[in-house]
Protein backbone atom coordinates (compact mmCIF):
# COMPACT_ATOMS: atom_id res chain seq x y z
CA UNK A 1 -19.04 -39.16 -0.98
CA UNK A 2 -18.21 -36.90 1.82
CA UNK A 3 -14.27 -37.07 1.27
CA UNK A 4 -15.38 -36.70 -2.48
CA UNK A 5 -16.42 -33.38 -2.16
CA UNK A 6 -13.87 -31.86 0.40
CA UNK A 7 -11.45 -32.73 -1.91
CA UNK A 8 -13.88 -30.88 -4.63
CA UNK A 9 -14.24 -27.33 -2.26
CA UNK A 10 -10.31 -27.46 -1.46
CA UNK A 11 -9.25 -27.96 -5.16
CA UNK A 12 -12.12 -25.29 -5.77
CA UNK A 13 -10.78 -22.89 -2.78
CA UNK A 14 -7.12 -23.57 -4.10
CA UNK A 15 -8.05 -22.90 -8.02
CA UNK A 16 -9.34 -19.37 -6.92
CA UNK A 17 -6.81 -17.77 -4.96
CA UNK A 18 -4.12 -18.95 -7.92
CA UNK A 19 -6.40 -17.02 -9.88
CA UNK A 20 -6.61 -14.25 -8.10
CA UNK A 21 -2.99 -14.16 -6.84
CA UNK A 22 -1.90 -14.38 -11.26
CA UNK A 23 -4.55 -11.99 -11.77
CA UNK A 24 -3.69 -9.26 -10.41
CA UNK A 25 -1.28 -6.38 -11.40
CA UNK A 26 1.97 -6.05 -10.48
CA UNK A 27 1.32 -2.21 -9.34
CA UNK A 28 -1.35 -3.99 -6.89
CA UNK A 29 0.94 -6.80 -5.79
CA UNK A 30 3.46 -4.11 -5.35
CA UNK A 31 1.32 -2.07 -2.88
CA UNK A 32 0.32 -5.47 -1.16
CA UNK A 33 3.88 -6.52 -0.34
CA UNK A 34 4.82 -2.65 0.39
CA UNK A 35 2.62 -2.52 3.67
CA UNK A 36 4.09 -1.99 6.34
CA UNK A 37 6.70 -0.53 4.41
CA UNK A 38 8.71 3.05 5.09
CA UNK A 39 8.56 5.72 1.97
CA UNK A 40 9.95 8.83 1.08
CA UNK A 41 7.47 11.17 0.74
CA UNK A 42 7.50 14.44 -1.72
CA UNK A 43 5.09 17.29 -1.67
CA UNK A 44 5.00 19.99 -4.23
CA UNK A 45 3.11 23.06 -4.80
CA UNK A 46 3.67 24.28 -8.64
CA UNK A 47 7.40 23.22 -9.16
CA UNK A 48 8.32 24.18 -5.55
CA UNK A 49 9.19 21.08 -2.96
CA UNK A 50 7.22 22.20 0.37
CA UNK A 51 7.56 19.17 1.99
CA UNK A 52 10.01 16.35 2.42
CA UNK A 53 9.84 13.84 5.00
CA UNK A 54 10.26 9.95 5.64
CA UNK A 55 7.67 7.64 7.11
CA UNK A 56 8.43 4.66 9.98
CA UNK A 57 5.68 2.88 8.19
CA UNK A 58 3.25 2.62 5.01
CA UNK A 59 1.63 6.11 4.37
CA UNK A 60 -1.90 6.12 4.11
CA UNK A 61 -5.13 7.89 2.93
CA UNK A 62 -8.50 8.25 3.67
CA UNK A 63 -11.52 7.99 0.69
CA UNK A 64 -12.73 11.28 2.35
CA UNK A 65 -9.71 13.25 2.01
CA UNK A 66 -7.28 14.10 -1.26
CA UNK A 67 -4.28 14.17 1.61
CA UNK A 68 -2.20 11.25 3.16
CA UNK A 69 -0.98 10.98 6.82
CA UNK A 70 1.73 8.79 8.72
CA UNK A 71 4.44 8.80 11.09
CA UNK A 72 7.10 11.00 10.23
CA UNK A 73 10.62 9.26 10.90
CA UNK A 74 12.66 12.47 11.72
CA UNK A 75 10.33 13.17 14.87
CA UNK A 76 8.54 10.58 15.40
CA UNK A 77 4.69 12.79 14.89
CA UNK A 78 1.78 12.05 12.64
CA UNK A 79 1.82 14.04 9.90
CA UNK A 80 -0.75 15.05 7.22
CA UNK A 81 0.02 16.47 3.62
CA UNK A 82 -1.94 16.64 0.80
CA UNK A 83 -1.44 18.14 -2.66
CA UNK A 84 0.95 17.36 -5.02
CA UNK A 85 2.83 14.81 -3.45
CA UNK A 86 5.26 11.84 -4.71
CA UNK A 87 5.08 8.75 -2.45
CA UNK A 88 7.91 6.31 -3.05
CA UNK A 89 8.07 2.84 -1.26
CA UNK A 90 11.80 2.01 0.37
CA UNK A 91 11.00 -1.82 0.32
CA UNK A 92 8.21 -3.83 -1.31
């Protein structure tokens, strides 16, 4: 009975990830298999580009903030930016 329902739980366990895994969007796989990732990050203000930079990794933000931050490639320093800004992944 034991064996019985191991076998139960792990085709259970197994049923729900393939769910979840076919469930999900391909803009959220997308940012799954981008972390880690460099971008090209664009910041705008009205039409004008005020900032242009690359990141060494994935650029992220904070739930308290409307702004992102990583490490810019160019000098290696964290940066911050926030506004208008296009974030596109290099590899994902």
């Amino acid at each position: 009975m034991k064996n019985l329902t191991k076998k139960v739980m792990r085709l259970a366990v197994a049923l729900t990830v393939l769910l979840c895994v076919t469930g999900c969007t391909d803009s959220f796989m997308g940012k799954v298999s981008a972390y880690g990732g460099s971008a090209n990050v664009k910041c705008y203000s009205a039409e004008k580009l005020i900032y242009e930079g690359d990141s060494t990794g994935k650029v992220a933000s904070s739930s308290q903030s409307d702004g992102y931050y990583f490490v810019d490639k160019a000098d290696q320093k964290l940066k911050e930016v926030s506004g208008n800004c296009v974030i596109v992944y290099n590899n994902y």
